[in-house]
PDB file of N, CA and C in Angstrom:
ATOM      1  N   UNK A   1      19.884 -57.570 -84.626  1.00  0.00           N
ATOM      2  CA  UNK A   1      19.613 -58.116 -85.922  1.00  0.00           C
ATOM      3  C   UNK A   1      20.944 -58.289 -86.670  1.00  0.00           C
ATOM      4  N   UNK A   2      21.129 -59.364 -87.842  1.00  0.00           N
ATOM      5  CA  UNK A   2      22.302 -59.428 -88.088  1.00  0.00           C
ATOM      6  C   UNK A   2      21.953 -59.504 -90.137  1.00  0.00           C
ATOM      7  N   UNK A   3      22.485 -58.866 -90.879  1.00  0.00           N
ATOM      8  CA  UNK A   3      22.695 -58.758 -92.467  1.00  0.00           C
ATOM      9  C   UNK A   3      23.643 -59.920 -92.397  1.00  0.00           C
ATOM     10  N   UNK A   4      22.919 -60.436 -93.584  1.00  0.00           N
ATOM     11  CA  UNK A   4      22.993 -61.734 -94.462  1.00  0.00           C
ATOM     12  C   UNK A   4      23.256 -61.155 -95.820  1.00  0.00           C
ATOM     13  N   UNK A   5      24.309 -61.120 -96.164  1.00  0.00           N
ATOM     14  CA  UNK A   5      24.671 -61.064 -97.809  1.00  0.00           C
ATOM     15  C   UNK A   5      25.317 -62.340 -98.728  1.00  0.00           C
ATOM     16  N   UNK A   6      24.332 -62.866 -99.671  1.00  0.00           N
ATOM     17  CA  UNK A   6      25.094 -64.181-100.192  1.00  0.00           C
ATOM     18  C   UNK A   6      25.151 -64.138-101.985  1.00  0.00           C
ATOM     19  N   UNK A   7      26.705 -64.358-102.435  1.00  0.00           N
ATOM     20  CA  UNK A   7      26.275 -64.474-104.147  1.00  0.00           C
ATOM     21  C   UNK A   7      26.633 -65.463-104.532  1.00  0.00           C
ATOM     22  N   UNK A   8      26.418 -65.847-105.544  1.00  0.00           N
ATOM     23  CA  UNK A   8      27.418 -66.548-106.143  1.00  0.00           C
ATOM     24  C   UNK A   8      27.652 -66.555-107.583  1.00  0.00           C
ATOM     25  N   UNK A   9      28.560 -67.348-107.889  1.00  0.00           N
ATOM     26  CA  UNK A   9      29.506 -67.385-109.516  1.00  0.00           C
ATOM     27  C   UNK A   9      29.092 -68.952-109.567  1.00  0.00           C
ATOM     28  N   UNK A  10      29.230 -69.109-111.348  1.00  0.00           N
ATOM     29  CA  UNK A  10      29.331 -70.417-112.016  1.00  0.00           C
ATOM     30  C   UNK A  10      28.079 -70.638-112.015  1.00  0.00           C
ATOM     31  N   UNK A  11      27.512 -72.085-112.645  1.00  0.00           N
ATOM     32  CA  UNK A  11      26.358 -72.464-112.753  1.00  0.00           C
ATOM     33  C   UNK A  11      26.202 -73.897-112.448  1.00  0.00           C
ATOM     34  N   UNK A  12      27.666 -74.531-112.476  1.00  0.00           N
ATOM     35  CA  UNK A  12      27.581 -75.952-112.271  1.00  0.00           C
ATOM     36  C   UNK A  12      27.286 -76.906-112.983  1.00  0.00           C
ATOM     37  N   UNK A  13      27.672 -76.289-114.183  1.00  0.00           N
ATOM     38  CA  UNK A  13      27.355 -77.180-115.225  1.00  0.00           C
ATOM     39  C   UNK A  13      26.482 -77.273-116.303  1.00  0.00           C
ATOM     40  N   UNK A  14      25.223 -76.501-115.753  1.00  0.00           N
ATOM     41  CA  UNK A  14      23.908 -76.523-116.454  1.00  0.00           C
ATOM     42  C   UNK A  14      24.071 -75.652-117.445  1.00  0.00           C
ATOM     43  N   UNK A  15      24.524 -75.274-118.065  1.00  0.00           N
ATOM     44  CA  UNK A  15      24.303 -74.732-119.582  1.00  0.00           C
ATOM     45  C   UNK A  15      25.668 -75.323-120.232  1.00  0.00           C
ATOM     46  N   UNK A  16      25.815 -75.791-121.404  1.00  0.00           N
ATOM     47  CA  UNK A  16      26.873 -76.046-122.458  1.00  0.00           C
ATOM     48  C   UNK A  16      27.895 -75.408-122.261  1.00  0.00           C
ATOM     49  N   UNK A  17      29.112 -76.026-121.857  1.00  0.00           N
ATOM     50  CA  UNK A  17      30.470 -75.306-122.344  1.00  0.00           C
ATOM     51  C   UNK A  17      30.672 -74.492-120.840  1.00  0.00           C
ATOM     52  N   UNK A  18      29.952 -74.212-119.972  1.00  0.00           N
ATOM     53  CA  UNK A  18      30.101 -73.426-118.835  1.00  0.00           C
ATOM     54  C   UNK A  18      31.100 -74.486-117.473  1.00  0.00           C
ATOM     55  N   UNK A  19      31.491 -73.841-116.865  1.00  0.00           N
ATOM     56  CA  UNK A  19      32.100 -74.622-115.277  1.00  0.00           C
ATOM     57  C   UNK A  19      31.540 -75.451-114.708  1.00  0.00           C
ATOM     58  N   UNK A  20      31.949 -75.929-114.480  1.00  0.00           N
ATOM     59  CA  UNK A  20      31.466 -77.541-113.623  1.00  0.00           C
ATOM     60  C   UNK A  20      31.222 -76.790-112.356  1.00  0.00           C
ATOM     61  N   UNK A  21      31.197 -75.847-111.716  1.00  0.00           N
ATOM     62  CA  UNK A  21      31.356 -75.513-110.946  1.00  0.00           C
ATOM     63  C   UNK A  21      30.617 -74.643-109.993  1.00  0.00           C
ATOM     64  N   UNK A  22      30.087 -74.501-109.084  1.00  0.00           N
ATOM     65  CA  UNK A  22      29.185 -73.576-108.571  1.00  0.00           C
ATOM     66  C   UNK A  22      29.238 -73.433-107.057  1.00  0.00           C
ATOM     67  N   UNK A  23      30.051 -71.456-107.123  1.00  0.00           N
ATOM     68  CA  UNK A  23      30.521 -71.524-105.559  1.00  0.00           C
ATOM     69  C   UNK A  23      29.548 -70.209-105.158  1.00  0.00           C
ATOM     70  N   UNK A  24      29.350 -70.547-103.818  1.00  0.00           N
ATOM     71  CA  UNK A  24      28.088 -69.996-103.186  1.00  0.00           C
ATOM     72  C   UNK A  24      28.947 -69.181-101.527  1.00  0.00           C
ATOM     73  N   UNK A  25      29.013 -68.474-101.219  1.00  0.00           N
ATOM     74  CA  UNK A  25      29.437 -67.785-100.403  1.00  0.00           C
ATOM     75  C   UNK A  25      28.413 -66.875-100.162  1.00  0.00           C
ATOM     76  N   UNK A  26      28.944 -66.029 -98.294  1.00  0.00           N
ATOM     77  CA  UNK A  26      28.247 -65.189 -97.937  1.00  0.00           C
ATOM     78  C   UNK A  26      28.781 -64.452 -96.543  1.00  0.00           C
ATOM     79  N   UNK A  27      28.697 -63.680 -96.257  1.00  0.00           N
ATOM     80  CA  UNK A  27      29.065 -62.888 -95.196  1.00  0.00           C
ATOM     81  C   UNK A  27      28.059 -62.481 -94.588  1.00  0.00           C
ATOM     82  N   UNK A  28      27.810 -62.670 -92.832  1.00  0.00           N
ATOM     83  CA  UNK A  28      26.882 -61.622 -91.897  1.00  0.00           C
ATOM     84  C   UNK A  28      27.731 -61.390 -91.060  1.00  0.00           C
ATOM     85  N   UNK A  29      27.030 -60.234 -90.520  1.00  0.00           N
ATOM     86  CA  UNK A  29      27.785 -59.366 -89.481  1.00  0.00           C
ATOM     87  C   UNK A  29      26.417 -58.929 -88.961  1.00  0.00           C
ATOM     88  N   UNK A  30      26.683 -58.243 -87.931  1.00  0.00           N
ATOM     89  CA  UNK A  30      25.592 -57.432 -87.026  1.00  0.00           C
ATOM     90  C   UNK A  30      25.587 -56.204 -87.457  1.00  0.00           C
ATOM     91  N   UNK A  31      24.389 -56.034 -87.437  1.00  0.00           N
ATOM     92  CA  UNK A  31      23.507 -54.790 -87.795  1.00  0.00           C
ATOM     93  C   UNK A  31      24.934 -53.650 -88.070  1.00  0.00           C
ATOM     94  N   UNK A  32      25.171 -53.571 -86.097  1.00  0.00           N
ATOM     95  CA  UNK A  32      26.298 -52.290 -85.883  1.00  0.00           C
ATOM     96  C   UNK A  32      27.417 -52.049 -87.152  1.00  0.00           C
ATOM     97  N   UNK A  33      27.681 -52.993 -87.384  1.00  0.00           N
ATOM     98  CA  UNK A  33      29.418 -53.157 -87.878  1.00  0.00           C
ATOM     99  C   UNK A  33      29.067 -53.023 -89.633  1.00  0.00           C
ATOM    100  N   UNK A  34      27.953 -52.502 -90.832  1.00  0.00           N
ATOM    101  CA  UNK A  34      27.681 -52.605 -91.727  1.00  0.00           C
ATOM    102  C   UNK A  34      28.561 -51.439 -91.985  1.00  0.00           C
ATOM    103  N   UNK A  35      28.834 -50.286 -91.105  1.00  0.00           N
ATOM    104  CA  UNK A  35      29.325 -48.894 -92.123  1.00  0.00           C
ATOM    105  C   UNK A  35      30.758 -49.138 -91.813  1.00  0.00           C
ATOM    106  N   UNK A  36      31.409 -50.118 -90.422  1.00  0.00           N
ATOM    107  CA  UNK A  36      32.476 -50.392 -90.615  1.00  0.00           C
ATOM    108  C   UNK A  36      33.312 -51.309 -91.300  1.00  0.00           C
ATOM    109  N   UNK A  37      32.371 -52.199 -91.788  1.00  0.00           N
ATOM    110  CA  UNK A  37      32.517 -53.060 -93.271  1.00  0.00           C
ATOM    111  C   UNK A  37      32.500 -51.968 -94.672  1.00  0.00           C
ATOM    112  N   UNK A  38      31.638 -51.181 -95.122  1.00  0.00           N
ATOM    113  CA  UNK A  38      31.329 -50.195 -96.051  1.00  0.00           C
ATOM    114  C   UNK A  38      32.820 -49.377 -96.311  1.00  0.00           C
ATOM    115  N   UNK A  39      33.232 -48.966 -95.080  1.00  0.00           N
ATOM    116  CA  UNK A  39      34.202 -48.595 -94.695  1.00  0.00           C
ATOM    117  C   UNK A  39      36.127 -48.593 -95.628  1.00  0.00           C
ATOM    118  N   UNK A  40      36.042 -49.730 -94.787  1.00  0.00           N
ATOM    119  CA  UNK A  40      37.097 -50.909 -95.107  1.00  0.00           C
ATOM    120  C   UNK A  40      37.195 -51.094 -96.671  1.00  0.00           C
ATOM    121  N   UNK A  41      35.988 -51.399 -97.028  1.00  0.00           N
ATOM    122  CA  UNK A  41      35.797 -51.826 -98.434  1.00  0.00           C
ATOM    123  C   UNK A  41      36.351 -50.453 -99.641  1.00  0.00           C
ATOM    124  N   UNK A  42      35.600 -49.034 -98.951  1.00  0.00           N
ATOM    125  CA  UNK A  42      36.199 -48.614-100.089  1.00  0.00           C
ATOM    126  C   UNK A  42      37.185 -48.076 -99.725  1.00  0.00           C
ATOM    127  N   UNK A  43      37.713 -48.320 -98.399  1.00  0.00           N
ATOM    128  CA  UNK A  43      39.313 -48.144 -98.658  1.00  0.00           C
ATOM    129  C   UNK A  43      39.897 -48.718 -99.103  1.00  0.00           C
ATOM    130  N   UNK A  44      39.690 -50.315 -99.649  1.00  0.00           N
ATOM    131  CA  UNK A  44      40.572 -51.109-100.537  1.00  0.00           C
ATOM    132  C   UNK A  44      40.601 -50.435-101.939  1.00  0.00           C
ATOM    133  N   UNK A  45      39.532 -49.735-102.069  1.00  0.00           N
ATOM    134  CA  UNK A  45      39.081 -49.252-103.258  1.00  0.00           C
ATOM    135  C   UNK A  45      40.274 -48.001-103.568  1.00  0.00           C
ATOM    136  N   UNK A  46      40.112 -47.346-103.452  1.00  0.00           N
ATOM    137  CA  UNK A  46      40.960 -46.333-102.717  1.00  0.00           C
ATOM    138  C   UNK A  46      41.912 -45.903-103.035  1.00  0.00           C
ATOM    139  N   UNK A  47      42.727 -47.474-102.272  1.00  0.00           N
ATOM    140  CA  UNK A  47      44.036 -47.544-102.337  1.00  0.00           C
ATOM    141  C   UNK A  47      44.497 -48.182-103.579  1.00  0.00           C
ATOM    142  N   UNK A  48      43.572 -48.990-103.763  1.00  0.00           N
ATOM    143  CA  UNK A  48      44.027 -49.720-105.432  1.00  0.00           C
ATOM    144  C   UNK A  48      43.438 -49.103-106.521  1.00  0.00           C
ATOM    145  N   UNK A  49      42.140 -48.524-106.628  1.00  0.00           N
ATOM    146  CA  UNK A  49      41.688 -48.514-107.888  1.00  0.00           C
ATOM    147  C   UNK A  49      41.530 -46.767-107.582  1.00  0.00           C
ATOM    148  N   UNK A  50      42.088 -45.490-107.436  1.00  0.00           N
ATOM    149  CA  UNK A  50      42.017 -44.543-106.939  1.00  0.00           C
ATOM    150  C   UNK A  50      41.339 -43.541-108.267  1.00  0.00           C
ATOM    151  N   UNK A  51      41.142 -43.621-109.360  1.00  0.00           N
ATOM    152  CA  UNK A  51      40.351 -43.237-110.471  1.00  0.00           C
ATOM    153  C   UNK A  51      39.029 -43.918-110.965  1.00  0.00           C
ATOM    154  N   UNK A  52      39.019 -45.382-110.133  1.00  0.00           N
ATOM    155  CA  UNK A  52      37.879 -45.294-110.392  1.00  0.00           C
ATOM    156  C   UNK A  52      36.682 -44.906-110.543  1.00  0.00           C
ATOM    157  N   UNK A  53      36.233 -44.166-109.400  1.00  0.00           N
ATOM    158  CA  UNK A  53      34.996 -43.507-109.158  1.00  0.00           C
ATOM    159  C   UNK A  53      34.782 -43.814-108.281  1.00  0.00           C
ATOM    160  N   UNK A  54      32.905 -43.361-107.971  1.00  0.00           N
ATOM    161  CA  UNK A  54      32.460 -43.525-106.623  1.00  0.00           C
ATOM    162  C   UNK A  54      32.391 -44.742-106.077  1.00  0.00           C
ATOM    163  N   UNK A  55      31.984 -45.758-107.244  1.00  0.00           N
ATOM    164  CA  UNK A  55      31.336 -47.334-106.943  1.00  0.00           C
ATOM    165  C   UNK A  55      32.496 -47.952-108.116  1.00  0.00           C
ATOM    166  N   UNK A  56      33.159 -49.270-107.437  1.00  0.00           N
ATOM    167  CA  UNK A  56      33.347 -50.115-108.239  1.00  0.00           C
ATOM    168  C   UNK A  56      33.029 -51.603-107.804  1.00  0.00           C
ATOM    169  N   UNK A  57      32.795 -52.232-108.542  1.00  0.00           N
ATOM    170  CA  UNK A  57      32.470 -53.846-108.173  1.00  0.00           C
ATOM    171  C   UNK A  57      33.726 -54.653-108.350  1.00  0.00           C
ATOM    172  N   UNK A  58      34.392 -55.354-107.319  1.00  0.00           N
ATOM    173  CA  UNK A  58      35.344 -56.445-107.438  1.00  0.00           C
ATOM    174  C   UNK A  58      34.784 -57.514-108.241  1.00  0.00           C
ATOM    175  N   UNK A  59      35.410 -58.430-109.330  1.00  0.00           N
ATOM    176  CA  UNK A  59      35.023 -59.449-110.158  1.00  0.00           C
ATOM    177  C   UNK A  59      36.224 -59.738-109.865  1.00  0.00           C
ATOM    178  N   UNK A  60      36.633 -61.200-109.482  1.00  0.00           N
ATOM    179  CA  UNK A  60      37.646 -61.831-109.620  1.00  0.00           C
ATOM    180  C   UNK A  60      37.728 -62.245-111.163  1.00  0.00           C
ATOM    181  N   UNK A  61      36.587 -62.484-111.660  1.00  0.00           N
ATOM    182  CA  UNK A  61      37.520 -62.785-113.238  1.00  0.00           C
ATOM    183  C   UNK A  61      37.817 -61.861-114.181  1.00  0.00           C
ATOM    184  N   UNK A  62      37.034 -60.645-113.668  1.00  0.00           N
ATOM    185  CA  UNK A  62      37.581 -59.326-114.486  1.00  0.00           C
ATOM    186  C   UNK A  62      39.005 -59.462-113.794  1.00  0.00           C
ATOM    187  N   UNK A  63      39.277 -59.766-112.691  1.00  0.00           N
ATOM    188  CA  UNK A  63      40.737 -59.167-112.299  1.00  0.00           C
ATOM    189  C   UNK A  63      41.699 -60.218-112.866  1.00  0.00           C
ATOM    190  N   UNK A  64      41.178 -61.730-112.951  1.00  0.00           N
ATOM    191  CA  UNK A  64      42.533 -62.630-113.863  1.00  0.00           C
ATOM    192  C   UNK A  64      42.991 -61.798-115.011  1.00  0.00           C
ATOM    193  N   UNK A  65      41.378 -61.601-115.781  1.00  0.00           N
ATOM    194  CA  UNK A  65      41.681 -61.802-117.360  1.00  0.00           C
ATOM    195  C   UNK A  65      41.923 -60.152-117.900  1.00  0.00           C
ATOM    196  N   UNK A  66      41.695 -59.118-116.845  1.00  0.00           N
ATOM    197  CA  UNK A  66      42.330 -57.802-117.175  1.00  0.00           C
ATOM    198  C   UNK A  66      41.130 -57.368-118.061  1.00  0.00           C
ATOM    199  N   UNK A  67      39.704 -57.508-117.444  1.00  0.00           N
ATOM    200  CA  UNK A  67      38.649 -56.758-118.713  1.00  0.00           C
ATOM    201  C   UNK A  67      37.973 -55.938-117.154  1.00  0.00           C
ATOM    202  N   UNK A  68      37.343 -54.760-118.315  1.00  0.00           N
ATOM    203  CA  UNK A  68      37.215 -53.721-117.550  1.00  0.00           C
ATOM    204  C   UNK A  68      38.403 -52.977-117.289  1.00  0.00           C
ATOM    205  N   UNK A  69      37.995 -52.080-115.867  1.00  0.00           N
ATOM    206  CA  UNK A  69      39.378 -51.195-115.262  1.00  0.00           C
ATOM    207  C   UNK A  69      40.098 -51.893-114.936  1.00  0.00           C
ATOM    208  N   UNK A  70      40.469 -53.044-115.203  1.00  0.00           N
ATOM    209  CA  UNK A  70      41.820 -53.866-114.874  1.00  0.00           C
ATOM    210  C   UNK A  70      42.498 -54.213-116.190  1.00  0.00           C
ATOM    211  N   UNK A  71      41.430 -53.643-117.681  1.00  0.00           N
ATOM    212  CA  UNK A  71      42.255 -54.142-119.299  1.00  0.00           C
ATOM    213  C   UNK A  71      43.783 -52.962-118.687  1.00  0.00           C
ATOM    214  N   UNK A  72      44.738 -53.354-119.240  1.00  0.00           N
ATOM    215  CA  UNK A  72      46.127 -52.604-119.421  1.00  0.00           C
ATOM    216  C   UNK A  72      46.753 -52.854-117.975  1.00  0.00           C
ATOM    217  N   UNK A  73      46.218 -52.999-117.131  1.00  0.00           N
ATOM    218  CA  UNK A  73      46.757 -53.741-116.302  1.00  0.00           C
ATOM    219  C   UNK A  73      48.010 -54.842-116.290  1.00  0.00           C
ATOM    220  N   UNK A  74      49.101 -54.962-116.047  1.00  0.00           N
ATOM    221  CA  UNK A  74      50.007 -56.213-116.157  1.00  0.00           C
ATOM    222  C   UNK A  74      49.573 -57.427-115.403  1.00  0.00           C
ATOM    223  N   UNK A  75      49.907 -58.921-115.537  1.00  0.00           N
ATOM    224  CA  UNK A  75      48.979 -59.869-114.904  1.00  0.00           C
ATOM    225  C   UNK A  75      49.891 -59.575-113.426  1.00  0.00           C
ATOM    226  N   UNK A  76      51.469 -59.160-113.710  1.00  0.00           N
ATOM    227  CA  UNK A  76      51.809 -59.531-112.287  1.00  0.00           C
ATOM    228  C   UNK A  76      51.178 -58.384-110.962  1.00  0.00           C
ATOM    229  N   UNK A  77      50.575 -57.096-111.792  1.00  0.00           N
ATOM    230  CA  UNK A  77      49.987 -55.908-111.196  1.00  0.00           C
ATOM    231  C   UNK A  77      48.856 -56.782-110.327  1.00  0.00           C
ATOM    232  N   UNK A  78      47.912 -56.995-111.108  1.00  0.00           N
ATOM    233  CA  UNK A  78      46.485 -57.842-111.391  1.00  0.00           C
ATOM    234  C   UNK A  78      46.797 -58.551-110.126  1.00  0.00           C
ATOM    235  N   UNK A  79      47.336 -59.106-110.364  1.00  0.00           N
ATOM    236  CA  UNK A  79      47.596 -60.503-109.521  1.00  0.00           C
ATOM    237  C   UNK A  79      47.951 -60.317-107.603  1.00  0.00           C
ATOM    238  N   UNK A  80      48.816 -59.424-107.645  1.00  0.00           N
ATOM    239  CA  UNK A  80      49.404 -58.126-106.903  1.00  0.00           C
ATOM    240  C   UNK A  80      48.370 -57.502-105.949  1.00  0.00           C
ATOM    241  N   UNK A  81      47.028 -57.204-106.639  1.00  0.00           N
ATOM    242  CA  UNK A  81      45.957 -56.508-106.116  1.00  0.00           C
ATOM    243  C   UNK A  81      45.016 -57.311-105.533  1.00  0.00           C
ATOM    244  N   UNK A  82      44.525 -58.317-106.760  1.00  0.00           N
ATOM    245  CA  UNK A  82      43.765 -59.476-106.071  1.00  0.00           C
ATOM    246  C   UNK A  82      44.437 -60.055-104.658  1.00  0.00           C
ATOM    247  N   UNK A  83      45.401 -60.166-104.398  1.00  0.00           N
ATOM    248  CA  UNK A  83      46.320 -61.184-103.321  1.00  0.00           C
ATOM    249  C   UNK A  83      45.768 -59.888-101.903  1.00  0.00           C
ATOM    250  N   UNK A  84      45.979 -58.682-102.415  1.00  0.00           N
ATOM    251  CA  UNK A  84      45.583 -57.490-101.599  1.00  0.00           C
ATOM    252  C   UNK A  84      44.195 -57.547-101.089  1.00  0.00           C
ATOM    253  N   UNK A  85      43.527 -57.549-102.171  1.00  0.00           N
ATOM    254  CA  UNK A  85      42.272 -56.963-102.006  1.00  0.00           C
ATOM    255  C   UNK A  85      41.696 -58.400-101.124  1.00  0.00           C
ATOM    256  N   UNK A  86      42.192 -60.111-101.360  1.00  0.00           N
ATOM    257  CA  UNK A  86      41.232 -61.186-100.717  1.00  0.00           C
ATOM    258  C   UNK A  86      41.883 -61.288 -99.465  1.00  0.00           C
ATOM    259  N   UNK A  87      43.284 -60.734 -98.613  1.00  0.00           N
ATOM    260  CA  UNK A  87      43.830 -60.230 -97.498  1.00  0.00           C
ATOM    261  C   UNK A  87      43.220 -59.491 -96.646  1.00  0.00           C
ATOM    262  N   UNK A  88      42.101 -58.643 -97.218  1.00  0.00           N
ATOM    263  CA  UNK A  88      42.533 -57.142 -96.310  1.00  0.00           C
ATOM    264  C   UNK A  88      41.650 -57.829 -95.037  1.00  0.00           C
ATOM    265  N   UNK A  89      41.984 -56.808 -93.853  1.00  0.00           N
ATOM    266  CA  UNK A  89      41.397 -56.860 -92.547  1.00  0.00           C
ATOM    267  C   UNK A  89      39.986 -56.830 -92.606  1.00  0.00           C
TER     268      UNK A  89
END
């Protein structure tokens, strides 16, 4: 059996003043390989965000605009991490 995970951002237009834009992505993998994905993930966590806590959620636009645990952040930090975090293995 293989997990299907899909989200997406933007709306494409349909409400006033919002992005023209609407991107739809998704990742599967097989069954096996979910805790070695789980894994991976919060070792990015980890290594970058090491006070966060147990759970944090990546937002790429929390990470441009520095809201949330990324406010006080510097953009070239920010920027630094994102380049990290859409890299990793």
């Amino acid at each position: 059996m293989h997990i299907l995970y899909v989200d997406e951002s933007g709306d494409g237009g349909s409400v006033p003043g919002s992005s023209r834009h609407l991107v739809l992505c998704g990742v599967a993998m097989h069954e096996g390989q979910w805790r070695t994905m789980t894994k991976q993930l919060n070792e990015i966590q980890v290594r970058n965000f090491p006070t966060a806590g147990a759970f944090l959620e990546f937002h790429a636009s929390e990470m441009r605009t520095g809201a949330r645990i990324f406010r006080g952040l510097p953009r070239p930090a920010r920027d630094a991490k994102y380049q990290r975090q859409s890299c990793a293995p």
